[in-house]
C-alpha atoms as a PDB file:
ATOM      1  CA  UNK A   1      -7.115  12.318  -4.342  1.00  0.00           C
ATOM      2  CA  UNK A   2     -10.176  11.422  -2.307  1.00  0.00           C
ATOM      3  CA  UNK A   3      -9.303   8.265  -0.397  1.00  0.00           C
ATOM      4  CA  UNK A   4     -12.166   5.808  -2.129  1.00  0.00           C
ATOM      5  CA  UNK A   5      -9.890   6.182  -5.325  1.00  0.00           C
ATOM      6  CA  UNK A   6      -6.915   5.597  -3.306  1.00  0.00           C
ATOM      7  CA  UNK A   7      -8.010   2.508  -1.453  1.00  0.00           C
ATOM      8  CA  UNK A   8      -9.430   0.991  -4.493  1.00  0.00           C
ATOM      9  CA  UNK A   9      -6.347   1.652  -6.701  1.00  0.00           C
ATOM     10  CA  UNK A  10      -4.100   0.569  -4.085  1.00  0.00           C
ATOM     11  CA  UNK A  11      -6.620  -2.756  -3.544  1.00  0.00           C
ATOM     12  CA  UNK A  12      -6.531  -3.211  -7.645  1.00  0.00           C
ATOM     13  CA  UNK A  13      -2.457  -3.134  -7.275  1.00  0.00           C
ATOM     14  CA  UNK A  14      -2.093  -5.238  -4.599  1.00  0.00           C
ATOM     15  CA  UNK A  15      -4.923  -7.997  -5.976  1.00  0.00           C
ATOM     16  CA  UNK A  16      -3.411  -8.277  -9.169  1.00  0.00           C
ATOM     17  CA  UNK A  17       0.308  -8.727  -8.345  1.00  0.00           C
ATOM     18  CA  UNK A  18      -0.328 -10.571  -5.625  1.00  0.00           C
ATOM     19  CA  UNK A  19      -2.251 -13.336  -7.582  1.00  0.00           C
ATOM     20  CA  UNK A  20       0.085 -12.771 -10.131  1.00  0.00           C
ATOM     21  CA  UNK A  21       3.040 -13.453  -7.424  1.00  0.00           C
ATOM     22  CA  UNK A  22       0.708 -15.853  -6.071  1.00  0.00           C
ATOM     23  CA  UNK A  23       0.610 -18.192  -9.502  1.00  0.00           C
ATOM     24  CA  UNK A  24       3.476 -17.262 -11.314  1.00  0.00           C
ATOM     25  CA  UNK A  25       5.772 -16.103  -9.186  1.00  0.00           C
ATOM     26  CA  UNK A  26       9.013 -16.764 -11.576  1.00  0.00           C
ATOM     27  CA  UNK A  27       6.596 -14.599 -14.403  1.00  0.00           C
ATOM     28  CA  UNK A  28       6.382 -11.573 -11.462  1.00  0.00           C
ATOM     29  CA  UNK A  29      10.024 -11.782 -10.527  1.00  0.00           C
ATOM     30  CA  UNK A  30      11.361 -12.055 -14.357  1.00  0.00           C
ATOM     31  CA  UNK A  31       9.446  -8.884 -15.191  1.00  0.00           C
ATOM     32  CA  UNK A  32      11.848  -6.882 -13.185  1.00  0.00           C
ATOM     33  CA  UNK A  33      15.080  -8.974 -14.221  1.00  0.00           C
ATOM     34  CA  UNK A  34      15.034 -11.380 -11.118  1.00  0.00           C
ATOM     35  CA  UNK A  35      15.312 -15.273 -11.082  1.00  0.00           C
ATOM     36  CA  UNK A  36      15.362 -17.451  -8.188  1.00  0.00           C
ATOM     37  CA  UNK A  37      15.470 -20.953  -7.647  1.00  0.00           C
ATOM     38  CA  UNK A  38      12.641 -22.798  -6.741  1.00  0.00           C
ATOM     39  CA  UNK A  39      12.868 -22.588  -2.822  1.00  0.00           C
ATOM     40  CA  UNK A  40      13.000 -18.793  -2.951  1.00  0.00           C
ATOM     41  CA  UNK A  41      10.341 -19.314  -5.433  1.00  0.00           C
ATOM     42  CA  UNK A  42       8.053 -21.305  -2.944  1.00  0.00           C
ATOM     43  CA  UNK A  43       8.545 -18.601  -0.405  1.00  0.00           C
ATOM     44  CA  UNK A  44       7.517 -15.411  -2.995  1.00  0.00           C
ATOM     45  CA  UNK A  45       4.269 -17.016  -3.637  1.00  0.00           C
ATOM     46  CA  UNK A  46       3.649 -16.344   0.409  1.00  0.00           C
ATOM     47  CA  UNK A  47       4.090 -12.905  -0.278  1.00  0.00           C
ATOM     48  CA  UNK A  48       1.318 -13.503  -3.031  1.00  0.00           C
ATOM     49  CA  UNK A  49      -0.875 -14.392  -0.497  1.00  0.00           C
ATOM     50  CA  UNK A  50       0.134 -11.057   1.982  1.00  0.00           C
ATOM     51  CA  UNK A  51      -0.519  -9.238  -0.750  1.00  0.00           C
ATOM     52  CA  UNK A  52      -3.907 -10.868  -1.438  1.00  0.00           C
ATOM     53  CA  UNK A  53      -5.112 -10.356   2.095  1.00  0.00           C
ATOM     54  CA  UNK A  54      -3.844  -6.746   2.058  1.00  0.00           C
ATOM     55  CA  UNK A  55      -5.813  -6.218  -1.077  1.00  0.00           C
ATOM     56  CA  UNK A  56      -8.956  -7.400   0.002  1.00  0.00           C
ATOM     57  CA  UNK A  57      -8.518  -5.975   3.342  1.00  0.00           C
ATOM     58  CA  UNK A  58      -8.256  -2.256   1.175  1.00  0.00           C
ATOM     59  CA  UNK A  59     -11.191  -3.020  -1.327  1.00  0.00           C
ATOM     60  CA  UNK A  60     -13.519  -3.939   2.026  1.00  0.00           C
ATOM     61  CA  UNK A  61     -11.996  -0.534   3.646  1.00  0.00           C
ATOM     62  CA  UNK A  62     -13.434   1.434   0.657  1.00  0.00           C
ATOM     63  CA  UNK A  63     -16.421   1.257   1.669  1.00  0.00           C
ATOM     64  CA  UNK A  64     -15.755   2.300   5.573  1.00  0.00           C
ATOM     65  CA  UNK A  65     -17.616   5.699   7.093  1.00  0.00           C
ATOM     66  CA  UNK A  66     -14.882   8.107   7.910  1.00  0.00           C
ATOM     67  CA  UNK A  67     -13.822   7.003  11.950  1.00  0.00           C
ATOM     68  CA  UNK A  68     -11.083   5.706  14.031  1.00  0.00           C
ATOM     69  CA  UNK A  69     -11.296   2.689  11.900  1.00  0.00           C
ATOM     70  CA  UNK A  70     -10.530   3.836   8.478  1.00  0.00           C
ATOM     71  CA  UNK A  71      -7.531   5.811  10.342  1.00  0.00           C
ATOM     72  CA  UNK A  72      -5.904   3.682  11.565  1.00  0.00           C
ATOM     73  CA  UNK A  73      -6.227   1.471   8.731  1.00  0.00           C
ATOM     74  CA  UNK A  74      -4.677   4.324   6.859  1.00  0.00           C
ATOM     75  CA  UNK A  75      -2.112   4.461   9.495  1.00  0.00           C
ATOM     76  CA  UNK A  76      -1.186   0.386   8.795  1.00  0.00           C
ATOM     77  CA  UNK A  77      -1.124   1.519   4.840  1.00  0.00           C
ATOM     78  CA  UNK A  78       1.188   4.443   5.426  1.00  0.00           C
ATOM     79  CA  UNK A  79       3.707   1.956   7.543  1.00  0.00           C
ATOM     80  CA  UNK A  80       3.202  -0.482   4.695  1.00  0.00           C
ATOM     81  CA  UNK A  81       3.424   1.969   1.649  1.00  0.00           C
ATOM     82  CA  UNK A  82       6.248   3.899   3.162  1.00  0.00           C
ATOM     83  CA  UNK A  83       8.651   0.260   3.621  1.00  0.00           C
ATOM     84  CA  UNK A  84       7.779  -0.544   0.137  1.00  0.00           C
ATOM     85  CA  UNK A  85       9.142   2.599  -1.047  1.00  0.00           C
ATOM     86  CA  UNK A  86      12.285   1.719   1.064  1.00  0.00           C
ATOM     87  CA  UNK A  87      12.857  -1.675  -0.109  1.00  0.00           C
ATOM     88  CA  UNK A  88      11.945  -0.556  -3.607  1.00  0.00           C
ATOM     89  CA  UNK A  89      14.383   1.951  -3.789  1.00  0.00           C
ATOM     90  CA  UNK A  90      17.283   0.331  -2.199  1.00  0.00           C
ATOM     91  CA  UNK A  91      16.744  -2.523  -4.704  1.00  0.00           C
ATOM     92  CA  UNK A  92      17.249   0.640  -7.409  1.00  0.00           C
ATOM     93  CA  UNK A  93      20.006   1.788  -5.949  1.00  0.00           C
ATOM     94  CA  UNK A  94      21.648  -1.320  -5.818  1.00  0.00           C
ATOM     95  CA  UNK A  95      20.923  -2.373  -8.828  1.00  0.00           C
ATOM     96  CA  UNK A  96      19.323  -5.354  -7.799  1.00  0.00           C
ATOM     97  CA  UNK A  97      16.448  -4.697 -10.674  1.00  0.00           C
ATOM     98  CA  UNK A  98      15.821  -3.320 -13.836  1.00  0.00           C
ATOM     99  CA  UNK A  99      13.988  -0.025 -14.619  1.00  0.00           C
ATOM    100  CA  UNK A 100      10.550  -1.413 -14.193  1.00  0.00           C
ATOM    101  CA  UNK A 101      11.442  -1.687 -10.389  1.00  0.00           C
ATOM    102  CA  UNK A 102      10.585   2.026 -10.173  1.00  0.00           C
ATOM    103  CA  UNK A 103       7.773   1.873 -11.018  1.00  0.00           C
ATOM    104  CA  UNK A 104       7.225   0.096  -7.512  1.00  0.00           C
ATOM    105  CA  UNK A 105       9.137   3.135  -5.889  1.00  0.00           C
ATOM    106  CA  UNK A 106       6.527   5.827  -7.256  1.00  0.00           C
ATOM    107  CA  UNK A 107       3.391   3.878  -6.304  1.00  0.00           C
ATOM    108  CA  UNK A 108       4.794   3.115  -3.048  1.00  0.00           C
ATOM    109  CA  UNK A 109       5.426   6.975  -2.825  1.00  0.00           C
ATOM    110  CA  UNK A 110       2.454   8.310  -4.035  1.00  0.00           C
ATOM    111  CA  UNK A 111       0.394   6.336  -1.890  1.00  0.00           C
ATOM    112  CA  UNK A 112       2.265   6.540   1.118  1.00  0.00           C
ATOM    113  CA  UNK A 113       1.758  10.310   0.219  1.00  0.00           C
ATOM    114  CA  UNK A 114      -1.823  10.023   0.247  1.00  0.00           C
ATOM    115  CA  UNK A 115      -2.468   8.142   3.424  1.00  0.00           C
ATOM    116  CA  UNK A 116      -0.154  10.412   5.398  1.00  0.00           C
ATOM    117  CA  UNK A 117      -1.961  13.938   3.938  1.00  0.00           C
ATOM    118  CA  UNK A 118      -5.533  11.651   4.920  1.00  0.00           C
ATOM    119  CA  UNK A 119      -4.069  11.209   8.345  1.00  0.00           C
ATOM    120  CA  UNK A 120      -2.833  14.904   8.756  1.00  0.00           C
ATOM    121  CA  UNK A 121      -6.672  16.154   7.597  1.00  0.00           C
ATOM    122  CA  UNK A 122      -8.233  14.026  10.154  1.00  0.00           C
ATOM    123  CA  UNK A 123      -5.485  14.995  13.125  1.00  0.00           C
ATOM    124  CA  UNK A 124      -6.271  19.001  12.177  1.00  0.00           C
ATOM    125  CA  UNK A 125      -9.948  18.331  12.337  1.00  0.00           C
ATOM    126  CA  UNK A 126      -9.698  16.573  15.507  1.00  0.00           C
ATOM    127  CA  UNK A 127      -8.126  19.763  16.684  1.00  0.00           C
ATOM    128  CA  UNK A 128     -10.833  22.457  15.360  1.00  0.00           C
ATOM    129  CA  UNK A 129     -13.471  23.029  17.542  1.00  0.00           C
ATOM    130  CA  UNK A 130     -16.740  21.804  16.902  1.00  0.00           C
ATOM    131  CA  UNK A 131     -20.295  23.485  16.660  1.00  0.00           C
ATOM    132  CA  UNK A 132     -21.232  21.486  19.637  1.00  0.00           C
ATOM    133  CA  UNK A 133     -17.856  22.063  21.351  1.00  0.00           C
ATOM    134  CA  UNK A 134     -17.874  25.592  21.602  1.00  0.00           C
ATOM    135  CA  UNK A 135     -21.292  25.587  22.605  1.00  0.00           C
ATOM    136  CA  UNK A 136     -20.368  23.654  25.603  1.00  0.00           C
ATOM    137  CA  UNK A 137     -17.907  26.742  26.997  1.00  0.00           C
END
């Protein structure tokens, strides 16, 4: 996948659960066969808000030239995308959620899939010598 699709499906996640989380965080939570009480509630709309930020911090990096920049904001999305996947699966394993919960595990996957083949393209280009390089020998 080229990475504008990635970042901007991976900003439209992230946007929409985490206002979702954000305002009805209960309505999020119940969608997976979870209920809390309303201190644990209080403390899932924060992650609303992470996941806002994140969002918004993707849908500006869309738009990014390819650089050190975009990498290593790739690099932050693999860490996040791959601990997702963790936490998502563990909570499958355990039981902890119904069957919607994997649909968390895949994204988290397939994303964390894409940012690490976008980082491995940009470490073997760093390595193959330029036109300019070679001319420099």
């Amino acid at each position: 996948m080229q990475p504008k699709f990635v970042l901007t499906f991976h900003s439209f996640i992230l946007l929409l659960v985490g206002a979702v989380t954000l305002l009805l965080p209960q309505a999020t939570l119940s969608v997976v066969g979870v209920t809390l009480d309303p201190a644990a509630l209080h403390i899932i709309q924060f992650t609303g808000v992470g996941m806002l930020c994140i969002g918004l911090l993707a849908w500006v990096a869309r738009h990014l030239p390819d650089g050190n920049t975009l990498h290593e904001i790739y690099g932050a999305f693999l860490l996040l995308s791959l601990l997702a996947f963790g936490v998502a699966l563990v909570d499958q394993v355990m039981h902890m959620v119904n069957w919607l919960g994997w649909l968390a595990v895949v994204i988290n996957l397939l994303l964390a899939l894409n940012y690490a083949y976008f980082l491995a393209g940009r470490a073997e280009a760093s390595e193959a010598p330029t036109l300019t390089h070679r001319h420099q020998h």
